[in-house]
PDB file of N, CA and C in Angstrom:
ATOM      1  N   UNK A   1       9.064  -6.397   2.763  1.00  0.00           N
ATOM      2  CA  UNK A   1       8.161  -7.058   1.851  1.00  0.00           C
ATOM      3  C   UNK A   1       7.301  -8.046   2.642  1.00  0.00           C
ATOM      4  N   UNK A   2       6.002  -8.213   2.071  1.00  0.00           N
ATOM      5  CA  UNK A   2       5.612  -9.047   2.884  1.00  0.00           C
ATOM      6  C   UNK A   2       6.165 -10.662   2.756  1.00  0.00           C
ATOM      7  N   UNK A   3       5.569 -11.097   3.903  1.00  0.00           N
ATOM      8  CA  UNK A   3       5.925 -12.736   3.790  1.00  0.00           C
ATOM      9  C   UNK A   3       4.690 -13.504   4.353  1.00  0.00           C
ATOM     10  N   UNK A   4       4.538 -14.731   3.588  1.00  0.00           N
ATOM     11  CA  UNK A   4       3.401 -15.416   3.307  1.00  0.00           C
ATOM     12  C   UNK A   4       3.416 -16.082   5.282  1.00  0.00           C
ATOM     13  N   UNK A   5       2.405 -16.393   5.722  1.00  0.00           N
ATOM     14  CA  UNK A   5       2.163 -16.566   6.824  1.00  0.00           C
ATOM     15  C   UNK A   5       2.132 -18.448   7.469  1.00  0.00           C
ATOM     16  N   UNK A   6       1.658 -18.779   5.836  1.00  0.00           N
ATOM     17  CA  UNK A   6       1.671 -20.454   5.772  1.00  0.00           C
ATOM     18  C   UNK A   6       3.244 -20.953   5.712  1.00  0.00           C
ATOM     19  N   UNK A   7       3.764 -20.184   4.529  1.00  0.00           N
ATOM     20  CA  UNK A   7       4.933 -21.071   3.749  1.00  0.00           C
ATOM     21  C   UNK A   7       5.994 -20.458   3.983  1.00  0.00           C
ATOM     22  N   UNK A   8       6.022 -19.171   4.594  1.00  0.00           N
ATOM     23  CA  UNK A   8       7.495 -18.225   4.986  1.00  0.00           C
ATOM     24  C   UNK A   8       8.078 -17.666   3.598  1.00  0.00           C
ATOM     25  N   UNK A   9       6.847 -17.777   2.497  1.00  0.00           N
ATOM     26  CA  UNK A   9       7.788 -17.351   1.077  1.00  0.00           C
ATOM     27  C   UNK A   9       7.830 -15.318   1.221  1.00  0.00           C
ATOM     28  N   UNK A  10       8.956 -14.868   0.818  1.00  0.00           N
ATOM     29  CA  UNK A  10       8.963 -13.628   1.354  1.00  0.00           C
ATOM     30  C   UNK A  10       8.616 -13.107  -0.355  1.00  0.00           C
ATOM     31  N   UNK A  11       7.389 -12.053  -0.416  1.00  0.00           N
ATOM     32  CA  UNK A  11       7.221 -12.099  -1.634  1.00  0.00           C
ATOM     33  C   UNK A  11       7.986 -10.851  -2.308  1.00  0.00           C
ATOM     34  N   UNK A  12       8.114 -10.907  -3.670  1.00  0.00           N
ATOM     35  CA  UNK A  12       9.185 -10.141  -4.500  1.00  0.00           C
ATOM     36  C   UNK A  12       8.264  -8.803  -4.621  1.00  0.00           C
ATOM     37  N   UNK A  13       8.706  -7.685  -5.012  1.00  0.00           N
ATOM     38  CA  UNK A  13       8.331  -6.558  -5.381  1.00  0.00           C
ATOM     39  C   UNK A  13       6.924  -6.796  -6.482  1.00  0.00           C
ATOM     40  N   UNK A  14       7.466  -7.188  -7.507  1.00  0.00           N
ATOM     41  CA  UNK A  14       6.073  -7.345  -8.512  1.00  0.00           C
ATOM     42  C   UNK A  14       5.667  -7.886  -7.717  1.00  0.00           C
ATOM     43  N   UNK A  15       5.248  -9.151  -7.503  1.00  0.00           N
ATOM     44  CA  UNK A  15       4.592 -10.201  -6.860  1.00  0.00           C
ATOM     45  C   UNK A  15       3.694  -9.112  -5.645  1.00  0.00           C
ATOM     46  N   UNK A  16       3.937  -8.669  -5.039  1.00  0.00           N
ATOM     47  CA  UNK A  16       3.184  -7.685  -3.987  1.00  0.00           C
ATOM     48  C   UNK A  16       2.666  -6.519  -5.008  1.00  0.00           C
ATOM     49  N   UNK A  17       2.988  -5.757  -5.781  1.00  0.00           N
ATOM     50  CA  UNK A  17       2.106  -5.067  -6.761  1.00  0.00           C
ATOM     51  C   UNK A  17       0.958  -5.106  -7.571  1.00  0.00           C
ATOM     52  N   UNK A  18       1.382  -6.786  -7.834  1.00  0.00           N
ATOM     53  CA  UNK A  18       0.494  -7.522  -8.898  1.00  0.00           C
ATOM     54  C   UNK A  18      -0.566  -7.689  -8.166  1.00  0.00           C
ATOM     55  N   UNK A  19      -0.847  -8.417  -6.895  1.00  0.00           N
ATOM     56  CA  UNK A  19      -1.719  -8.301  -5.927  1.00  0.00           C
ATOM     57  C   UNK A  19      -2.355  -7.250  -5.054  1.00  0.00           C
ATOM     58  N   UNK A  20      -1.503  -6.577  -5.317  1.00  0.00           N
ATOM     59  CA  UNK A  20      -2.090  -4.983  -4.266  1.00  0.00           C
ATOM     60  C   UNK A  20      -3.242  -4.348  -5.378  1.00  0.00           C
ATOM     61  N   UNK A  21      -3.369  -4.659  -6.633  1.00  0.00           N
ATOM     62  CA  UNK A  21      -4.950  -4.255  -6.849  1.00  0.00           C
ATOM     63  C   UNK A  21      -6.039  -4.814  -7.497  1.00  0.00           C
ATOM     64  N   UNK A  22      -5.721  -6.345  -6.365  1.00  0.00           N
ATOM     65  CA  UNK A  22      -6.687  -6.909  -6.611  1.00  0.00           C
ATOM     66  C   UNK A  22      -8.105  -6.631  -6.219  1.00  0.00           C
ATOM     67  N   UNK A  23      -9.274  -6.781  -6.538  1.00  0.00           N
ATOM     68  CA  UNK A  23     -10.523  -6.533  -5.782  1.00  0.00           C
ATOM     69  C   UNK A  23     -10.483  -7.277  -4.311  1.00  0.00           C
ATOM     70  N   UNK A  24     -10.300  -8.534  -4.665  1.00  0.00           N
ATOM     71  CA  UNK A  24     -10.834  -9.444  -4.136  1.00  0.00           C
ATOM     72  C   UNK A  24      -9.573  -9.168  -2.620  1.00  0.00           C
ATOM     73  N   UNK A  25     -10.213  -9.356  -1.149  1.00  0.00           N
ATOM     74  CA  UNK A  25      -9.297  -9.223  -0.224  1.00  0.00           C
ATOM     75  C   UNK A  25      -8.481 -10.045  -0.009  1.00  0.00           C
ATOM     76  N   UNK A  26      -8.667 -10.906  -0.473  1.00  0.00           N
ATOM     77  CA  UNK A  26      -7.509 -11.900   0.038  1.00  0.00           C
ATOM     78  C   UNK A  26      -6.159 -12.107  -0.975  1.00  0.00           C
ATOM     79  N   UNK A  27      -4.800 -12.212  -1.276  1.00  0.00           N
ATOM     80  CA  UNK A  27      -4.121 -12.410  -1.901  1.00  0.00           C
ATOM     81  C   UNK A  27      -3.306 -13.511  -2.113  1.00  0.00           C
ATOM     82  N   UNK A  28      -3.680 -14.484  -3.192  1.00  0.00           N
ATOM     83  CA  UNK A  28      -2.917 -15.739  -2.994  1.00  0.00           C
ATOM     84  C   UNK A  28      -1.458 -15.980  -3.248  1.00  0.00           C
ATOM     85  N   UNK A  29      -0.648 -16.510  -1.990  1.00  0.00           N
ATOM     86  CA  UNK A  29       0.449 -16.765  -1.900  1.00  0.00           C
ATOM     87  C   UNK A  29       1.604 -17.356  -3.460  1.00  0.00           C
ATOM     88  N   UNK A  30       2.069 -16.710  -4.258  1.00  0.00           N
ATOM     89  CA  UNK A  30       2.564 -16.868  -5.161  1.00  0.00           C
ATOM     90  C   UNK A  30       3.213 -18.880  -5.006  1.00  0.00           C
ATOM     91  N   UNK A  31       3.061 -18.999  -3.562  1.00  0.00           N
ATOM     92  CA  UNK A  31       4.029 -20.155  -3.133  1.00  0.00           C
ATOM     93  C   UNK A  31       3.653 -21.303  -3.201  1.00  0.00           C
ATOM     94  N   UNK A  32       2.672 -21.190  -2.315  1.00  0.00           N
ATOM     95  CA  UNK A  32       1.933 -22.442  -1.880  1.00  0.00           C
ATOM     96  C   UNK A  32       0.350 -22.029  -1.952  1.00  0.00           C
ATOM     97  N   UNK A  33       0.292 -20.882  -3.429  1.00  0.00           N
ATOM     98  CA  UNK A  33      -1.485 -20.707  -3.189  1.00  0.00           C
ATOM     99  C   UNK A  33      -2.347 -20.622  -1.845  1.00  0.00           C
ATOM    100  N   UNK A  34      -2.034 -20.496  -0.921  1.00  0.00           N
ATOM    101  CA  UNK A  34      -2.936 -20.237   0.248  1.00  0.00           C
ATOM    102  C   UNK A  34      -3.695 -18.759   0.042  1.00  0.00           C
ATOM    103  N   UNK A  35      -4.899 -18.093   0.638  1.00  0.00           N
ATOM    104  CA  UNK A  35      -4.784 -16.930   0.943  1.00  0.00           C
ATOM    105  C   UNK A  35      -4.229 -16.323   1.787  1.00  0.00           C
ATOM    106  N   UNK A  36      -4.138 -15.225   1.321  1.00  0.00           N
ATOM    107  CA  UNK A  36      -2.934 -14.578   2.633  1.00  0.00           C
ATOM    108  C   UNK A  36      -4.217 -13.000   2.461  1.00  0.00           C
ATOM    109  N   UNK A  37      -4.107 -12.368   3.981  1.00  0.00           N
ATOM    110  CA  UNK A  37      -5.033 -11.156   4.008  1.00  0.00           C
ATOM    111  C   UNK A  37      -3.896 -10.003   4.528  1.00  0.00           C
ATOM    112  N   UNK A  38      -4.269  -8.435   4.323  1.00  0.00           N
ATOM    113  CA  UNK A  38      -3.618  -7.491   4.314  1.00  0.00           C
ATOM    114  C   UNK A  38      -4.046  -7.203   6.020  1.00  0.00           C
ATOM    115  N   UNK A  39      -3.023  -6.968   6.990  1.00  0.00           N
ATOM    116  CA  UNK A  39      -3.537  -7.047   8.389  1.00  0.00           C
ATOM    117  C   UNK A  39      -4.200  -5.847   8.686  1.00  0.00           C
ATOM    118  N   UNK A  40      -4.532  -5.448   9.885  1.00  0.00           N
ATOM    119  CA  UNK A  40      -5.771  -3.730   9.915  1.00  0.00           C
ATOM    120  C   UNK A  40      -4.605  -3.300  10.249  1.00  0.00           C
ATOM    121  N   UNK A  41      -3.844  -3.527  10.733  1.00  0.00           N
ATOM    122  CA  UNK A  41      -2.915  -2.501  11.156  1.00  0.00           C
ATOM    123  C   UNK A  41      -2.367  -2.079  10.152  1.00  0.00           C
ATOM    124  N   UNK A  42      -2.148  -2.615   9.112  1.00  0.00           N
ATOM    125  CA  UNK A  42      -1.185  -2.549   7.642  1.00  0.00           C
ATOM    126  C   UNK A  42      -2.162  -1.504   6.889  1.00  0.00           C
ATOM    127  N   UNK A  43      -3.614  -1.877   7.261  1.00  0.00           N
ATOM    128  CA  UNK A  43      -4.066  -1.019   6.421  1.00  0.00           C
ATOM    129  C   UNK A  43      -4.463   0.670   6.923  1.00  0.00           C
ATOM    130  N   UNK A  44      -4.828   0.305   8.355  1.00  0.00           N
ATOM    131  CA  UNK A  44      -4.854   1.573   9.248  1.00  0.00           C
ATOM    132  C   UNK A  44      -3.488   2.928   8.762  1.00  0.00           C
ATOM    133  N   UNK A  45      -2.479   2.002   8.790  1.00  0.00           N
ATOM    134  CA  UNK A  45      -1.151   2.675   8.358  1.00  0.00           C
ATOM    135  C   UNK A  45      -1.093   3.191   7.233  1.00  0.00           C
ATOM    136  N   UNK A  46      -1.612   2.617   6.237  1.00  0.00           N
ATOM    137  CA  UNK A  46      -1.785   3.040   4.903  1.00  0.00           C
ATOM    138  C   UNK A  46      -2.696   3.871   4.201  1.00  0.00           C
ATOM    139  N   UNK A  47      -3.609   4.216   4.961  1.00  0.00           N
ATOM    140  CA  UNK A  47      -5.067   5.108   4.881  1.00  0.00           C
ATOM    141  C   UNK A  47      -4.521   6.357   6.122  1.00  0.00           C
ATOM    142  N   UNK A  48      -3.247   6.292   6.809  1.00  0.00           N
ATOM    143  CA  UNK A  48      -2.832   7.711   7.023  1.00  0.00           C
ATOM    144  C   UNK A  48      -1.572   8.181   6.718  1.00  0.00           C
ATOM    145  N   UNK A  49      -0.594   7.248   5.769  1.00  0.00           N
ATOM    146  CA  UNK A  49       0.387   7.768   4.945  1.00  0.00           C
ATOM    147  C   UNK A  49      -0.706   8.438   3.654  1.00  0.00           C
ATOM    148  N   UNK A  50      -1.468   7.882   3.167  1.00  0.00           N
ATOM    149  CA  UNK A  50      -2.234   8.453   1.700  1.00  0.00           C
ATOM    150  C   UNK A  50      -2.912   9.472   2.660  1.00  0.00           C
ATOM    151  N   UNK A  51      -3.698   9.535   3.804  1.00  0.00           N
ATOM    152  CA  UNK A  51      -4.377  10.554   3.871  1.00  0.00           C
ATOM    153  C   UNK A  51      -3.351  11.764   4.172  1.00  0.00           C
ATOM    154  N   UNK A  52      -2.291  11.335   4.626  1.00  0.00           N
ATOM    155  CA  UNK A  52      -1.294  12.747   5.234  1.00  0.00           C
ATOM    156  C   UNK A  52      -0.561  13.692   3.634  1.00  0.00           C
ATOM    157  N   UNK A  53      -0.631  12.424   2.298  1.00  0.00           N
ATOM    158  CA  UNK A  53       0.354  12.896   1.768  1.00  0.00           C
ATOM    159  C   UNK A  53      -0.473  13.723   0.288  1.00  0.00           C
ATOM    160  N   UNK A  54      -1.715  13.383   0.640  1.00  0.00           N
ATOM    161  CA  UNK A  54      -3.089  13.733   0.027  1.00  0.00           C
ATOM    162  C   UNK A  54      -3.367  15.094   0.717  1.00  0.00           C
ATOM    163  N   UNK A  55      -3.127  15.330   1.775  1.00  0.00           N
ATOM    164  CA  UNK A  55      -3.229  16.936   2.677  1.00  0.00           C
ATOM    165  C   UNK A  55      -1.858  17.685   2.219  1.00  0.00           C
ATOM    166  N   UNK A  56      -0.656  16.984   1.774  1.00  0.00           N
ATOM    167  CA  UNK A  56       0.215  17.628   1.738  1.00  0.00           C
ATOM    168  C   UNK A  56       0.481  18.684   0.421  1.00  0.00           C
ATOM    169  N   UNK A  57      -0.409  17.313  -1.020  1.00  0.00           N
ATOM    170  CA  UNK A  57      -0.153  17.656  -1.809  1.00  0.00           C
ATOM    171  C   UNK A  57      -1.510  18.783  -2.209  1.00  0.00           C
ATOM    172  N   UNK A  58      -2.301  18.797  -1.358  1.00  0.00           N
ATOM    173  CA  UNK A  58      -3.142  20.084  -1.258  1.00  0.00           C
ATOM    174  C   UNK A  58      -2.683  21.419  -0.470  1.00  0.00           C
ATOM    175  N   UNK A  59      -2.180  21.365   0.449  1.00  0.00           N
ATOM    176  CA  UNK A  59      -1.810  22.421   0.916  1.00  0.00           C
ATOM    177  C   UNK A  59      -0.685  23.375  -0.093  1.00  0.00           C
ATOM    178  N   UNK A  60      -0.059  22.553  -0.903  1.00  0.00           N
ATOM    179  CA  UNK A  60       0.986  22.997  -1.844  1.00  0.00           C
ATOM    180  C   UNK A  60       0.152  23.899  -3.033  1.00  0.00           C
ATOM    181  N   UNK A  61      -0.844  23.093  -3.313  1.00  0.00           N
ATOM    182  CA  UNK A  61      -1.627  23.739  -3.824  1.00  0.00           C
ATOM    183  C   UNK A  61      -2.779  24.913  -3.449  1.00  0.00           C
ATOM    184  N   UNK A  62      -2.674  25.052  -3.001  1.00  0.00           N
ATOM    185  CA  UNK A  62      -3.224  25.981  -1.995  1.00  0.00           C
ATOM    186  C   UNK A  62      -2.131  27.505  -1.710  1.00  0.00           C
ATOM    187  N   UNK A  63      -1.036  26.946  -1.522  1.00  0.00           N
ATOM    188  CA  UNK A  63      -0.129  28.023  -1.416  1.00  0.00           C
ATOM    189  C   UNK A  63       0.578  28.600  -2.082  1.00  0.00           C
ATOM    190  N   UNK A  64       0.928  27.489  -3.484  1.00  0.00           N
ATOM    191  CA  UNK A  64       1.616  28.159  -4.442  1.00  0.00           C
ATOM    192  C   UNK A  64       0.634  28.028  -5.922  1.00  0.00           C
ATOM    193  N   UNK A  65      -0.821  27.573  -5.911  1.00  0.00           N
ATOM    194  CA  UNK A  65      -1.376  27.479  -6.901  1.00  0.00           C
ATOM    195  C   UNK A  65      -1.028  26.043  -7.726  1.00  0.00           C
ATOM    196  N   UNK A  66      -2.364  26.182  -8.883  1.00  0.00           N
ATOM    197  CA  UNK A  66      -1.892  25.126  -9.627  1.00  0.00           C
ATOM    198  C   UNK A  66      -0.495  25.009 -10.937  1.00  0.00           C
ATOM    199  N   UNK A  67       0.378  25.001 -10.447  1.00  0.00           N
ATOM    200  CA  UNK A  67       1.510  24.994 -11.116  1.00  0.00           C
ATOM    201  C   UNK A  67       1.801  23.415 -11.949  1.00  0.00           C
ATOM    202  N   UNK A  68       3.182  23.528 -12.904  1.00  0.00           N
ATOM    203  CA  UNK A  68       3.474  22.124 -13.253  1.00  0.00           C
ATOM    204  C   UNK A  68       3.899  21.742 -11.809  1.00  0.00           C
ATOM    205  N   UNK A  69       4.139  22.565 -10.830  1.00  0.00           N
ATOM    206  CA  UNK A  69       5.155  21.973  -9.699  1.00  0.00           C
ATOM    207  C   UNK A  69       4.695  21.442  -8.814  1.00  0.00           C
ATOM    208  N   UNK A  70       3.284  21.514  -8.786  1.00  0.00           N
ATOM    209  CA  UNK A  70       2.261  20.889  -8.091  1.00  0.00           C
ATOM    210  C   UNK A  70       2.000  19.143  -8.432  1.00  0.00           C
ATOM    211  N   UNK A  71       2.013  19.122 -10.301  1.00  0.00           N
ATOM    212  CA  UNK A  71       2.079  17.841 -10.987  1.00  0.00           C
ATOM    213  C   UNK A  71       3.363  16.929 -10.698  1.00  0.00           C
ATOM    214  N   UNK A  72       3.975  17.680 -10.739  1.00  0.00           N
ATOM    215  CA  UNK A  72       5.694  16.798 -10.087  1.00  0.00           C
ATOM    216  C   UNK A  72       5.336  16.331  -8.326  1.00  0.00           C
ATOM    217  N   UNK A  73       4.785  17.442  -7.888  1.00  0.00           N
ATOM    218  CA  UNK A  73       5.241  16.888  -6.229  1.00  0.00           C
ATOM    219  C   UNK A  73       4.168  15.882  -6.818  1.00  0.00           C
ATOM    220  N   UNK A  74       2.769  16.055  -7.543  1.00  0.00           N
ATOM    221  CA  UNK A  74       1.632  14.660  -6.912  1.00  0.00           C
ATOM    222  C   UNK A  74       2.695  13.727  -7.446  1.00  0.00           C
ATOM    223  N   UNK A  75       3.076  13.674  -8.395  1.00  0.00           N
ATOM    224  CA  UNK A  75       3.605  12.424  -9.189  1.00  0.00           C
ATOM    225  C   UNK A  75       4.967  11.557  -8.198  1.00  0.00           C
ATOM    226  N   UNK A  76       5.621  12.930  -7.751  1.00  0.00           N
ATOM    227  CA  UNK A  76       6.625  12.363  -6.647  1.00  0.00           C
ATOM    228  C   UNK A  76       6.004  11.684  -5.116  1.00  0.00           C
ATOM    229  N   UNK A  77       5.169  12.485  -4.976  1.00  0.00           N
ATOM    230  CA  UNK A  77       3.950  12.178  -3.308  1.00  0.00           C
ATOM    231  C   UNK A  77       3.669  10.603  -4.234  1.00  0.00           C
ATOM    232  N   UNK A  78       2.944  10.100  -4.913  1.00  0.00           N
ATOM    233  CA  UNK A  78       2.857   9.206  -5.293  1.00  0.00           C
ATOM    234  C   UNK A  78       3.600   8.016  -5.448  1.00  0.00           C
ATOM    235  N   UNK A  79       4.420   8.245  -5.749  1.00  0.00           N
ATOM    236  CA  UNK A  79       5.329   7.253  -5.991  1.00  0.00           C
ATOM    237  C   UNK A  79       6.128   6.696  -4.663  1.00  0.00           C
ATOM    238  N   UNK A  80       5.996   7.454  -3.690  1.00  0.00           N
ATOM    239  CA  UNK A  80       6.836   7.224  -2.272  1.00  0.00           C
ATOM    240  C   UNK A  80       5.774   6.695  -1.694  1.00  0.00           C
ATOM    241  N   UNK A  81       4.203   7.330  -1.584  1.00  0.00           N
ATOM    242  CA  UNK A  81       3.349   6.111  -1.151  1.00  0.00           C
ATOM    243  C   UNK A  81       3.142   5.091  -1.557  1.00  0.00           C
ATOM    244  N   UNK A  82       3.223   4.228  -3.060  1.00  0.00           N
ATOM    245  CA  UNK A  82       3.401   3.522  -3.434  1.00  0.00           C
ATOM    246  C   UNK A  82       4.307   2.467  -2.933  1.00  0.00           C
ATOM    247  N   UNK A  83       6.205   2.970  -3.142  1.00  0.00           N
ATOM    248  CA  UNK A  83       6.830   2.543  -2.221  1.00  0.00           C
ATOM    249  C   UNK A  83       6.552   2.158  -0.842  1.00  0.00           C
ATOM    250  N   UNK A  84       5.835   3.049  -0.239  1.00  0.00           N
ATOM    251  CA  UNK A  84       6.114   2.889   1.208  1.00  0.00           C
ATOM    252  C   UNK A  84       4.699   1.972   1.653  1.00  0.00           C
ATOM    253  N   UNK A  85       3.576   2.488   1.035  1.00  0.00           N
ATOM    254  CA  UNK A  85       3.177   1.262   0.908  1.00  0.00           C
ATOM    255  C   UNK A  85       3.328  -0.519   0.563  1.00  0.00           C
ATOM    256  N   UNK A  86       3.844  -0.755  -0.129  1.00  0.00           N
ATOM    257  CA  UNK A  86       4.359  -2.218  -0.330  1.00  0.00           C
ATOM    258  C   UNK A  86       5.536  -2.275   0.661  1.00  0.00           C
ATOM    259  N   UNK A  87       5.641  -1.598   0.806  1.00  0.00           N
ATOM    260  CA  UNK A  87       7.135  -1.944   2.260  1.00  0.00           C
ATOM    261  C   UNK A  87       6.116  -2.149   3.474  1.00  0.00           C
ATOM    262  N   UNK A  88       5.129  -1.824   3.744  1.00  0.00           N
ATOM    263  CA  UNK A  88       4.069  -1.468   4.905  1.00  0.00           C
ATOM    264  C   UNK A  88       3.646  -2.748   5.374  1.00  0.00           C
ATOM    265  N   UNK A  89       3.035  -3.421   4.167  1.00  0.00           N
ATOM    266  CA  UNK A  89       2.033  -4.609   4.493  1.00  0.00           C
ATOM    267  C   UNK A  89       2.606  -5.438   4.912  1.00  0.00           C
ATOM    268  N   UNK A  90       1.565  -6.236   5.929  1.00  0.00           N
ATOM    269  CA  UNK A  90       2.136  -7.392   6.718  1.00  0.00           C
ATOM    270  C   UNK A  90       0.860  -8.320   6.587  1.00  0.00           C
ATOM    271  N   UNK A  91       0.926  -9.693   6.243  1.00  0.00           N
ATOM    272  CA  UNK A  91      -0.016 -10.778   5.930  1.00  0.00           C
ATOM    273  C   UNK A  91      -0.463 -11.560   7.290  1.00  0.00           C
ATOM    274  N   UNK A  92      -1.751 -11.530   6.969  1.00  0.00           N
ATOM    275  CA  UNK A  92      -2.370 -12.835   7.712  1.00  0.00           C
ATOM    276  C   UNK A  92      -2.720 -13.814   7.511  1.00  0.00           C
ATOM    277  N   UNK A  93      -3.085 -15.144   8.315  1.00  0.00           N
ATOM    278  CA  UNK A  93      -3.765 -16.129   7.339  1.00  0.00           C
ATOM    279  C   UNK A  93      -5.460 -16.284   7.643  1.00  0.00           C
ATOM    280  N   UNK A  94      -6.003 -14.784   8.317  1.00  0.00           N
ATOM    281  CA  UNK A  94      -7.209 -14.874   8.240  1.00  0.00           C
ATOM    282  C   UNK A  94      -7.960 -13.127   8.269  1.00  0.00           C
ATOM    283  N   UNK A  95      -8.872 -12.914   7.928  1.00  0.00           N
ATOM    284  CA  UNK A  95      -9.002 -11.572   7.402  1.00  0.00           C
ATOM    285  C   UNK A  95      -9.317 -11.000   8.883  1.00  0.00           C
ATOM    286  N   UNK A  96      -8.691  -9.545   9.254  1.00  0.00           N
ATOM    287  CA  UNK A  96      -8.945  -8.980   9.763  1.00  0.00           C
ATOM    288  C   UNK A  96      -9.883  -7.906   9.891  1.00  0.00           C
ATOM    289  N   UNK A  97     -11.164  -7.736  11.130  1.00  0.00           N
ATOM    290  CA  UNK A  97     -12.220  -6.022  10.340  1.00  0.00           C
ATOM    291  C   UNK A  97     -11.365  -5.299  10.780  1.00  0.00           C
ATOM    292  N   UNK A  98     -11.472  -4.309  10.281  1.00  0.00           N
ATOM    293  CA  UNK A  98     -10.653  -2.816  10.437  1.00  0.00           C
ATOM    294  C   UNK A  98     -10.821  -2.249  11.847  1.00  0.00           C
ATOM    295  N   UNK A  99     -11.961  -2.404  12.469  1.00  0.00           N
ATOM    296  CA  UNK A  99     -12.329  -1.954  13.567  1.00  0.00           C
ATOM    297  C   UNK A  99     -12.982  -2.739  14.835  1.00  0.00           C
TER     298      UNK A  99
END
């Protein structure tokens, strides 16, 4: 989970959800209100778990057609990036460019 970079508060499951879709980049520390930013590496990582699992759940489709079984894997592919996303992120206390 992540942890706040100012205050060492390690944040809870909601608490990182509730913020993961925010617009705005920065996410304020449930703790001590600071902003806290999503690091490039956190996000680099996360734009090739979704892109790998986004190829995966096409190729399925692709090979066995559009089935309900296709709707289960997206719904299952989903939910593990989700997971594995919020396990991923790591905070900064200043915004990083991607590149």
């Amino acid at each position: 989970m992540p942890v706040c970079q100012t205050c060492g508060h390690t944040w809870s499951l909601g608490e990182t959800l509730k913020r993961s879709f925010s617009i705005w980049p920065g996410m304020k520390c449930p703790n001590c209100e600071r902003d806290q930013f999503i690091t490039a590496k956190s996000r680099k990582r996360s734009a090739i778990v979704s892109g790998l699992s986004i190829a995966l759940v096409m190729l399925f489709n692709i090979f066995f057609g559009p089935t309900a079984y296709t709707f289960v894997l997206f719904g299952l592919v989903l939910l593990v990036v989700m997971i594995t996303y919020l396990r991923m992120i790591k905070l900064s206390n200043t915004e990083e460019h991607m590149f």
